[in-house]
Protein backbone atom coordinates (compact mmCIF):
# COMPACT_ATOMS: atom_id res chain seq x y z
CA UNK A 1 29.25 -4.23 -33.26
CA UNK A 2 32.15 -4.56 -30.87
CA UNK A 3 29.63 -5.07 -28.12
CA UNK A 4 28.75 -8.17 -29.95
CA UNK A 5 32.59 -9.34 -31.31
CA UNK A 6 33.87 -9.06 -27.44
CA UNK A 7 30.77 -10.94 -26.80
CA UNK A 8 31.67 -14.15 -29.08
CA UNK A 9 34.98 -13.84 -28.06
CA UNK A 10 34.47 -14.05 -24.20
CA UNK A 11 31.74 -16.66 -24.62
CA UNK A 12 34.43 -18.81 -26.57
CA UNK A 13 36.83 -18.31 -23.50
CA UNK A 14 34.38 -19.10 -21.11
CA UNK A 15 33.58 -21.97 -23.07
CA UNK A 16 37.21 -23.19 -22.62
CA UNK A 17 38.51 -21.95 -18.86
CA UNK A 18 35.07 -23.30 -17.38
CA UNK A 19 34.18 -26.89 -17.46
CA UNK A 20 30.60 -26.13 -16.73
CA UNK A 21 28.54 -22.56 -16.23
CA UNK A 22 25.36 -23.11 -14.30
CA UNK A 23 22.88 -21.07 -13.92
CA UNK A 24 19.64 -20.80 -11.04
CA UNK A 25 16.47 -18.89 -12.41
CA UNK A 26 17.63 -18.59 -16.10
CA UNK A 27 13.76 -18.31 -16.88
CA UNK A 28 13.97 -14.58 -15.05
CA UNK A 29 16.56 -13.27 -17.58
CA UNK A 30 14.52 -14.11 -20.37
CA UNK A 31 11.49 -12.66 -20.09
CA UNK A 32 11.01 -9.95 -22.38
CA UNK A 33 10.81 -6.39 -20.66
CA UNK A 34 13.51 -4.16 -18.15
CA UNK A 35 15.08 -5.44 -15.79
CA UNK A 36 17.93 -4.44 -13.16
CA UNK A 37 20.37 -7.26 -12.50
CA UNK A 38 21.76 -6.73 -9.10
CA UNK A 39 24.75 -9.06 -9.05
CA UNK A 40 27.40 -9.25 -6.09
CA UNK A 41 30.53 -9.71 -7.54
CA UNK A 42 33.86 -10.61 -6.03
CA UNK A 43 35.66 -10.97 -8.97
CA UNK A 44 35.22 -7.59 -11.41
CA UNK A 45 35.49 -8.79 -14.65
CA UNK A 46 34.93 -11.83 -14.95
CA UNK A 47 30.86 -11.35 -13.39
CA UNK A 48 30.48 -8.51 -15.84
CA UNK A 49 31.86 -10.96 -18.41
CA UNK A 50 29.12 -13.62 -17.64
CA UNK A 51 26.17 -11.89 -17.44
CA UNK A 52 27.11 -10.52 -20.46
CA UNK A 53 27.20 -14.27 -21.66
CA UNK A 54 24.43 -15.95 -20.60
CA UNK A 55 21.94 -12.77 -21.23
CA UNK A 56 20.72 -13.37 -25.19
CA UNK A 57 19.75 -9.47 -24.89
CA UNK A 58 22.75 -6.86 -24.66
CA UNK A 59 23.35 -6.22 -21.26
CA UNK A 60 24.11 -2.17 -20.04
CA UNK A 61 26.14 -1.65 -17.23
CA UNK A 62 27.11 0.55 -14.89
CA UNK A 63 31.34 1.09 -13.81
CA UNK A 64 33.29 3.31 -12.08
CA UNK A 65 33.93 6.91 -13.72
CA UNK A 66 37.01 6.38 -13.25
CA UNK A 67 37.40 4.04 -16.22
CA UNK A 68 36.28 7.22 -18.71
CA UNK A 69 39.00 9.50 -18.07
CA UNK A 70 40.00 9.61 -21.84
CA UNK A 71 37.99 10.08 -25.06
CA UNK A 72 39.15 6.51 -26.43
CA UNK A 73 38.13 4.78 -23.26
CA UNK A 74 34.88 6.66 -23.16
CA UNK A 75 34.36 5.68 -26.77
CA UNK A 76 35.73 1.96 -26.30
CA UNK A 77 33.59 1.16 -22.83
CA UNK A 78 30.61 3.43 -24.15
CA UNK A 79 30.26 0.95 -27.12
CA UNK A 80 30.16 -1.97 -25.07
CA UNK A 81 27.15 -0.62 -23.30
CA UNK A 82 29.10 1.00 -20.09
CA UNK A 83 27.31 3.75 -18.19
CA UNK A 84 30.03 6.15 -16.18
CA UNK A 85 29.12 7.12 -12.23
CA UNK A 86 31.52 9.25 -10.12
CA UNK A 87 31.59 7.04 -6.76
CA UNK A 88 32.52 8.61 -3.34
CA UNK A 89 35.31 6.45 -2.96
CA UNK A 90 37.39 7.54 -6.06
CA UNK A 91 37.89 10.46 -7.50
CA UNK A 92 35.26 12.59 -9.25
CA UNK A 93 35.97 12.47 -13.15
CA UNK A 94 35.60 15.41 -15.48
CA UNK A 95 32.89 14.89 -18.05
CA UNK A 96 31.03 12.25 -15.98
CA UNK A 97 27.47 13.40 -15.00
CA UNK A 98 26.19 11.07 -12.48
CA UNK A 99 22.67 13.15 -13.36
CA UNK A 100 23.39 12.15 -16.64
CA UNK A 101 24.31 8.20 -15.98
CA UNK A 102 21.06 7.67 -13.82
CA UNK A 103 19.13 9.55 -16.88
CA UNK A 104 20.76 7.07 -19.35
CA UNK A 105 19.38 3.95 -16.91
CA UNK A 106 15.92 5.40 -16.68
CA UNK A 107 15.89 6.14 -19.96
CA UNK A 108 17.05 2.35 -21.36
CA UNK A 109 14.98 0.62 -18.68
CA UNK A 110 11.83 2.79 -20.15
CA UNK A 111 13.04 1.19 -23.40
CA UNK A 112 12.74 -2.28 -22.26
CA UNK A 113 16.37 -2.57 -21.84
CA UNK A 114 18.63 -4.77 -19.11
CA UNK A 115 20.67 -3.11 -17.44
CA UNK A 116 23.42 -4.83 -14.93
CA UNK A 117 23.45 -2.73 -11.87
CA UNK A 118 26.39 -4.73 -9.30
CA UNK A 119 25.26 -4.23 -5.88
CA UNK A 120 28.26 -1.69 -4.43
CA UNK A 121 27.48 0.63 -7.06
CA UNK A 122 23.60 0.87 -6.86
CA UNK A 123 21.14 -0.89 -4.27
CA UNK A 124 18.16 0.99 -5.04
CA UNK A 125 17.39 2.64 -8.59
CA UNK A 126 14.82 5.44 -7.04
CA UNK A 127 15.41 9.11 -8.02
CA UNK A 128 15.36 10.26 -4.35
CA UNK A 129 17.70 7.97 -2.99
CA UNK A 130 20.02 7.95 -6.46
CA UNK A 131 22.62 10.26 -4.65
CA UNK A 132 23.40 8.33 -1.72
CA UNK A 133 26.67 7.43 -2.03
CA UNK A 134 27.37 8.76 -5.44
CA UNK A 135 28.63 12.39 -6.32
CA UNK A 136 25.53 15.03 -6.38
CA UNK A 137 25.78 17.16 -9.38
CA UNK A 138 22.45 17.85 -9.73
């Protein structure tokens, strides 16, 4: 439910800051099935923000641990389909499972599921490599 209220009320703003959203190789986002949606992305929200809007199927995505360092927050961003990760760069958050995060992408892209993967935080989805970069706490 909020997923889809900050969804119509993004897409409105869009709507109104951009004079026109174009988009190459809409025809790949549609096609039924998972897919991992590697986008770089200099600006942090506002990428999230379109993908978000131009996907007709909820989009899950991945963000810095960081984000869920309170119940509310982890409530709030889990809701809107945000997956935790503990990144080497910041510091590691209590109650964020990195083991746990890469479970809850296999798991949603065995579903069928999209899932929004921005290219510092993940450049290959395999199990072996899934550490690399992120916190081991396997």
């Amino acid at each position: 439910m909020l997923y889809r209220l900050l969804k119509i009320i993004v897409g409105v703003g869009i709507r109104l800051f951009y004079r026109q959203v174009r988009v190459i190789g809409r025809e790949h986002l549609e096609t039924r099935g998972p897919k991992i949606i590697l986008a770089n992305h200099p600006n942090t929200l506002m990428d999230a923000w379109m993908i978000g809007h131009i996907c007709n199927q909820r989009i899950y995505y991945m963000a810095k641990g960081t984000f869920f360092n309170a119940a509310l927050k982890r409530w709030a961003l889990g809701s809107l389909g945000m997956i935790p990760v503990n990144r080497m760069v910041d510091s590691k958050t209590d109650g964020v499972s990195n083991a746990d995060s890469f479970e809850a992408c296999y798991k949603l892209l065995e579903e069928g599921k999209k899932s929004d993967q921005f290219l510092h935080f993940v450049t290959s989805l395999i199990r072996e490599k899934a550490n690399k970069g992120f916190y081991s706490d396997v």
